[in-house]
Protein backbone atom coordinates (compact mmCIF):
# COMPACT_ATOMS: atom_id res chain seq x y z
CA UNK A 1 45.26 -65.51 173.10
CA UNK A 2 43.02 -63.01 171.97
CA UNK A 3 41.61 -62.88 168.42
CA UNK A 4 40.68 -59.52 166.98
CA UNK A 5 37.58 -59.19 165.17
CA UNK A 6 38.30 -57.89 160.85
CA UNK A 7 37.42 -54.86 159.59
CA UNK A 8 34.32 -54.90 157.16
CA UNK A 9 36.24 -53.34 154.18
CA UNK A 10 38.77 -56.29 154.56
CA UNK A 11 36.30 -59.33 154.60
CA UNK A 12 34.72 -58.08 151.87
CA UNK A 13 37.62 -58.29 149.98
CA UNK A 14 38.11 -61.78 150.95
CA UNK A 15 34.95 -62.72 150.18
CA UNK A 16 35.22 -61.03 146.60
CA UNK A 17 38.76 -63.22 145.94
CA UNK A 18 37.15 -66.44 146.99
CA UNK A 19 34.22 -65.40 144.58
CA UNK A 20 37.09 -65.41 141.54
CA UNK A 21 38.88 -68.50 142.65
CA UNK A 22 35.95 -70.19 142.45
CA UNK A 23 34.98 -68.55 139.11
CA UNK A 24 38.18 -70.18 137.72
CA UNK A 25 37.93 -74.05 138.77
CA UNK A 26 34.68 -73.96 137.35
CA UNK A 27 36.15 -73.02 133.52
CA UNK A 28 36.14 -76.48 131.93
CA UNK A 29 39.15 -78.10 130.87
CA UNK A 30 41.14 -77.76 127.81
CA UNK A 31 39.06 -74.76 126.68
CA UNK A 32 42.15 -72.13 126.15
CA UNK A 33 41.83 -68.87 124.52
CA UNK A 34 42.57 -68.68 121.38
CA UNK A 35 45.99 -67.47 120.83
CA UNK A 36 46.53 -64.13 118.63
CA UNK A 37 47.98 -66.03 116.04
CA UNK A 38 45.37 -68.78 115.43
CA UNK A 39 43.82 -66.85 112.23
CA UNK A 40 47.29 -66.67 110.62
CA UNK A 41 47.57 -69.47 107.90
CA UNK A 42 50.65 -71.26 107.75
CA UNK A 43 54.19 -69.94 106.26
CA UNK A 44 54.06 -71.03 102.63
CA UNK A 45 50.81 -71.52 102.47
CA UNK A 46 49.18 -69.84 99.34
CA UNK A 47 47.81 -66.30 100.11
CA UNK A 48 44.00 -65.55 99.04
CA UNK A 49 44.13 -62.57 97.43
CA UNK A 50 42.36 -59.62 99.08
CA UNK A 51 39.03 -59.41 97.82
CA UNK A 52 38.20 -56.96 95.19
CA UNK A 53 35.64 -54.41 96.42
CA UNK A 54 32.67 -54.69 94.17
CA UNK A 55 31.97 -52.20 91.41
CA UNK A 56 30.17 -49.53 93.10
CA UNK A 57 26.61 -50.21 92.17
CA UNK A 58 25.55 -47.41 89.65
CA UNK A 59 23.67 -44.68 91.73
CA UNK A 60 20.30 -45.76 92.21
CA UNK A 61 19.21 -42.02 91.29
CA UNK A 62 17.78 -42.33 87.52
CA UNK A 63 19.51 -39.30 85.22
CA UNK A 64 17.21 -36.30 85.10
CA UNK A 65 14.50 -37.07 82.50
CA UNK A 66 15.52 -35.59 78.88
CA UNK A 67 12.79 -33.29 77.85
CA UNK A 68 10.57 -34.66 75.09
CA UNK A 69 11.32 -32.77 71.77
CA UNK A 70 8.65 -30.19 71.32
CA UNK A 71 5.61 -31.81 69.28
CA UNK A 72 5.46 -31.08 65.80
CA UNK A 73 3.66 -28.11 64.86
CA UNK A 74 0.32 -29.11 63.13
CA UNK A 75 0.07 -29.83 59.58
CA UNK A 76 -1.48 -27.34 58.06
CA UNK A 77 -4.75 -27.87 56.06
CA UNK A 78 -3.78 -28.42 53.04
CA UNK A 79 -5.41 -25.86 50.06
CA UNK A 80 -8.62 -27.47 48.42
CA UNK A 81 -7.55 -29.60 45.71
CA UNK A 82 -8.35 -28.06 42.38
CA UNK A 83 -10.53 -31.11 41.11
CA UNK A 84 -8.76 -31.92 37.45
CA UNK A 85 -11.18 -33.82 35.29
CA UNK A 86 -9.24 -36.37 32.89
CA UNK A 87 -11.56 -34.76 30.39
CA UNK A 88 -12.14 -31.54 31.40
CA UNK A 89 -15.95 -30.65 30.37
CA UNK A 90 -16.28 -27.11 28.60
CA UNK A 91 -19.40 -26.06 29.92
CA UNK A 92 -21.58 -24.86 26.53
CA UNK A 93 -21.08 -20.86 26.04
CA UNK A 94 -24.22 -18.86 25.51
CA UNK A 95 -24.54 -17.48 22.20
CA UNK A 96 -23.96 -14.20 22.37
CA UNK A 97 -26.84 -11.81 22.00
CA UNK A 98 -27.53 -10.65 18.61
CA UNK A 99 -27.31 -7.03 18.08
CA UNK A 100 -29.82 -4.72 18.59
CA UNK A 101 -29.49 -3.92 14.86
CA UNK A 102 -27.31 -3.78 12.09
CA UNK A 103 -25.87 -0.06 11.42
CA UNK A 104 -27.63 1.01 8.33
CA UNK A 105 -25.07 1.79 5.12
CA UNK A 106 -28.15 4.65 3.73
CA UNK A 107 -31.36 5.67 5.05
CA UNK A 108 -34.72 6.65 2.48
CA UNK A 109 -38.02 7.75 3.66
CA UNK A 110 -40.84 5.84 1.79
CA UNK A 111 -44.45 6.82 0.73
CA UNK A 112 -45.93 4.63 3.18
CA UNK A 113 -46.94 6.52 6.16
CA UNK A 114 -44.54 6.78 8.88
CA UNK A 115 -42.29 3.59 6.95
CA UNK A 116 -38.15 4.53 6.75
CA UNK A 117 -35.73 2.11 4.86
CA UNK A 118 -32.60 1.18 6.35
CA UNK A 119 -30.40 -0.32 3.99
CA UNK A 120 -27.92 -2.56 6.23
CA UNK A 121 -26.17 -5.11 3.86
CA UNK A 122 -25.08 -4.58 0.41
CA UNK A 123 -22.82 -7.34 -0.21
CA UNK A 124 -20.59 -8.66 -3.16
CA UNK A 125 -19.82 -12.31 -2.89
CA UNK A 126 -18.49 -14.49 -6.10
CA UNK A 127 -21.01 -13.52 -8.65
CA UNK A 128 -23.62 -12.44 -6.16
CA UNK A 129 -24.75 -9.18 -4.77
CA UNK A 130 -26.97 -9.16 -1.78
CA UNK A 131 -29.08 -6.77 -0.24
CA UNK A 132 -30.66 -6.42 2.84
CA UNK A 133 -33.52 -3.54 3.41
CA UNK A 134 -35.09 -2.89 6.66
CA UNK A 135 -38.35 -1.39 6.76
CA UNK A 136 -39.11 0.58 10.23
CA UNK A 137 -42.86 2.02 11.12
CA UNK A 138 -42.17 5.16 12.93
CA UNK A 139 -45.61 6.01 12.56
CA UNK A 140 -48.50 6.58 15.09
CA UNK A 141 -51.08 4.34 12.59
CA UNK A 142 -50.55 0.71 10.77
CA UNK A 143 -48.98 0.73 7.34
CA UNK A 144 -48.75 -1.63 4.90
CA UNK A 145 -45.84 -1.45 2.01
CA UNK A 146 -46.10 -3.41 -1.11
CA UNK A 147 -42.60 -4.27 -3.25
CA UNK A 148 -43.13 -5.84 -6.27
CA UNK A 149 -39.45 -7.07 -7.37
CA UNK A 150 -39.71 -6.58 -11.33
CA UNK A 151 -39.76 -2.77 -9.82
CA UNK A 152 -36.55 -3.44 -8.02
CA UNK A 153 -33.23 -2.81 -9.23
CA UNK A 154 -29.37 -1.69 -9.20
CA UNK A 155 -28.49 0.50 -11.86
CA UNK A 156 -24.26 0.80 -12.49
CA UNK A 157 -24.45 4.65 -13.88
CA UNK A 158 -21.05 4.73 -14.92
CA UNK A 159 -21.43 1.81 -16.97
CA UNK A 160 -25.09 2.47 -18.22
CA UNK A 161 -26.18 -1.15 -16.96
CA UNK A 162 -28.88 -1.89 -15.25
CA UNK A 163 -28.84 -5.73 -12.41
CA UNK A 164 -32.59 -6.92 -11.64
CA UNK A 165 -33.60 -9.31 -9.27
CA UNK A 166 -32.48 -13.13 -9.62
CA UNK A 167 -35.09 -15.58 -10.29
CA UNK A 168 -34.95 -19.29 -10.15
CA UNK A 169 -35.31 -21.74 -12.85
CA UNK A 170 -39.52 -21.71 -11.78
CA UNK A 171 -39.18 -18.05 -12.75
CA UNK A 172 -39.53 -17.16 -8.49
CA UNK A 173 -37.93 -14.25 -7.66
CA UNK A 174 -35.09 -15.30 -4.72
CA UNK A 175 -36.00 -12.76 -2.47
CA UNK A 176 -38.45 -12.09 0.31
CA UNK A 177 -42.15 -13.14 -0.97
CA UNK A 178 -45.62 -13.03 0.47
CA UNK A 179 -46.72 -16.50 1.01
CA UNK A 180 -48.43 -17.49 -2.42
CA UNK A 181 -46.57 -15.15 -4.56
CA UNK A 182 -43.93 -15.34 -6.76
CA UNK A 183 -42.91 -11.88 -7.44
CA UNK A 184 -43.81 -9.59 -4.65
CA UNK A 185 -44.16 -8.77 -0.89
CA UNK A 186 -46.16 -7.09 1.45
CA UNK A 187 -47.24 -6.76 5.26
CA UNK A 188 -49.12 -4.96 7.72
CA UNK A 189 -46.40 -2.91 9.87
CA UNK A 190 -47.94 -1.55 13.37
CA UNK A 191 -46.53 1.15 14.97
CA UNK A 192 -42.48 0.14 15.75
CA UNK A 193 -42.67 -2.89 13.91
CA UNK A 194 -40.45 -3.64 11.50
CA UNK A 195 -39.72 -6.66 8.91
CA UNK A 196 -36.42 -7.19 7.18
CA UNK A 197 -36.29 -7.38 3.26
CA UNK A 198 -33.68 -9.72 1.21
CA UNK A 199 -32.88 -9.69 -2.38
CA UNK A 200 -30.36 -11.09 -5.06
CA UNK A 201 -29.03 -9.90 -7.76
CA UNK A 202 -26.11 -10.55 -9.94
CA UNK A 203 -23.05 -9.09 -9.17
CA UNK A 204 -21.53 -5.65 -10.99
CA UNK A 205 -17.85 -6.59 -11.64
CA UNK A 206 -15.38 -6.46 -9.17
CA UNK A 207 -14.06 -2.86 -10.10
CA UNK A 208 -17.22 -1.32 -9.59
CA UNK A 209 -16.84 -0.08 -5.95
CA UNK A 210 -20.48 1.55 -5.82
CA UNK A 211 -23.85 1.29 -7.52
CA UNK A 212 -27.43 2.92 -6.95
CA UNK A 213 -30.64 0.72 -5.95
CA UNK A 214 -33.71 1.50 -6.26
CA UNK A 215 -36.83 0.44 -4.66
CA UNK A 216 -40.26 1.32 -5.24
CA UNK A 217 -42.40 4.10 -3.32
CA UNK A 218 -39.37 5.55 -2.04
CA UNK A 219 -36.27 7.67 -3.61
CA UNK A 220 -33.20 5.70 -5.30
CA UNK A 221 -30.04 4.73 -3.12
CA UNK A 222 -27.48 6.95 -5.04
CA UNK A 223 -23.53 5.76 -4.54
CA UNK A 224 -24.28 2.76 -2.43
CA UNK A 225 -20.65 1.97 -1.42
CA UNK A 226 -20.29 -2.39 -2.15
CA UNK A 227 -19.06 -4.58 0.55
CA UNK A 228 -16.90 -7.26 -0.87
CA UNK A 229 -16.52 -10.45 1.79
């Protein structure tokens, strides 16, 4: 009998079934596969409820950043306190300048060289009447006037009475006096000097509204209008 050789394609094949046989025995024993039911739980047995999905974890991306609020505008500088003293101090006000001089009420020339009088107060007060007599060198040389007061006087014409100086109870005249005298007055006036006479006498009443005075070396003040205070 006469064996014929196998084709190659066929022994392989046998060779590649004996390979899985063998692949087979060699599983151990009582290892099975696990059936498609072995993950089921027993009927009746309690049912674990499905597992709630966790709260979605808030987005990791932070909100846009809120814009600060715009700054506060700067305070503005407030205006310089006005310092209040508790007690405020009134700084001391400057006496005011005196006048350059009084207007003059009449105006004689005298017999003194270059000497004017300027009567500038002739003033009723109470029982008083007081005159004032300025005495002005407009001259180019001194002068000197003399007054003696018992030639001084106001004469009321309407009346016919006639006011002399006042004196004191020492028999002084009150009026302007040369150092050492009693009864008269008199100074060296340089050119543009001038010195300011006073007298007293006693008052006309108060219904006589004007009077004439009369000095010596110069021409009577006629109508001499009297200022009451």
């Amino acid at each position: 009998m006469r064996i014929h050789a196998l084709p190659p394609s066929l022994l392989i094949l046998l060779l590649m079934l004996l390979a899985l046989v063998s692949g087979c025995q060699a599983k151990p024993t009582g290892q099975e596969a696990a059936s498609p039911g072995a993950g089921t739980p027993p009927a009746g047995a309690p049912q674990a409820a499905p597992a709630t999905p966790a709260a979605a974890a808030p987005s990791a991306q932070a909100p846009p950043a809120t814009a600060p609020p715009p700054a506060a505008p700067a305070a503005t500088a407030p205006a310089p306190a006005t310092v209040t003293n508790p007690s405020p101090v009134t700084p001391a006000t400057a006496p005011a300048p005196a006048p350059a001089g009084a207007a003059a009420v009449a105006t004689q020339t005298s017999n003194w060289p270059g000497v004017v009088a300027d009567v500038t107060e002739f003033r009723r007060k109470g029982t008083t009447l007081t005159v004032r007599v300025v005495l002005r060198n407009q001259g180019n040389v001194d002068s000197e006037p003399d007054v003696h007061y018992n030639e001084v006087y106001v004469m009321d014409l309407g009346a016919g009475k006639k006011y002399e100086v006042l004196k004191d109870e020492k028999g002084t005249y009150i009026a302007a006096l040369r150092s050492g005298y009693s009864n008269r007055w008199y100074e060296k006036l340089a050119p543009g000097a001038s010195y300011t006479l006073w007298m007293k006498f006693p008052a006309p009443p108060p219904e006589v509204k004007s009077v004439t005075l009369q000095l010596p070396g110069m021409p009577p003040f006629e109508d001499l209008p009297i200022q009451d205070s």
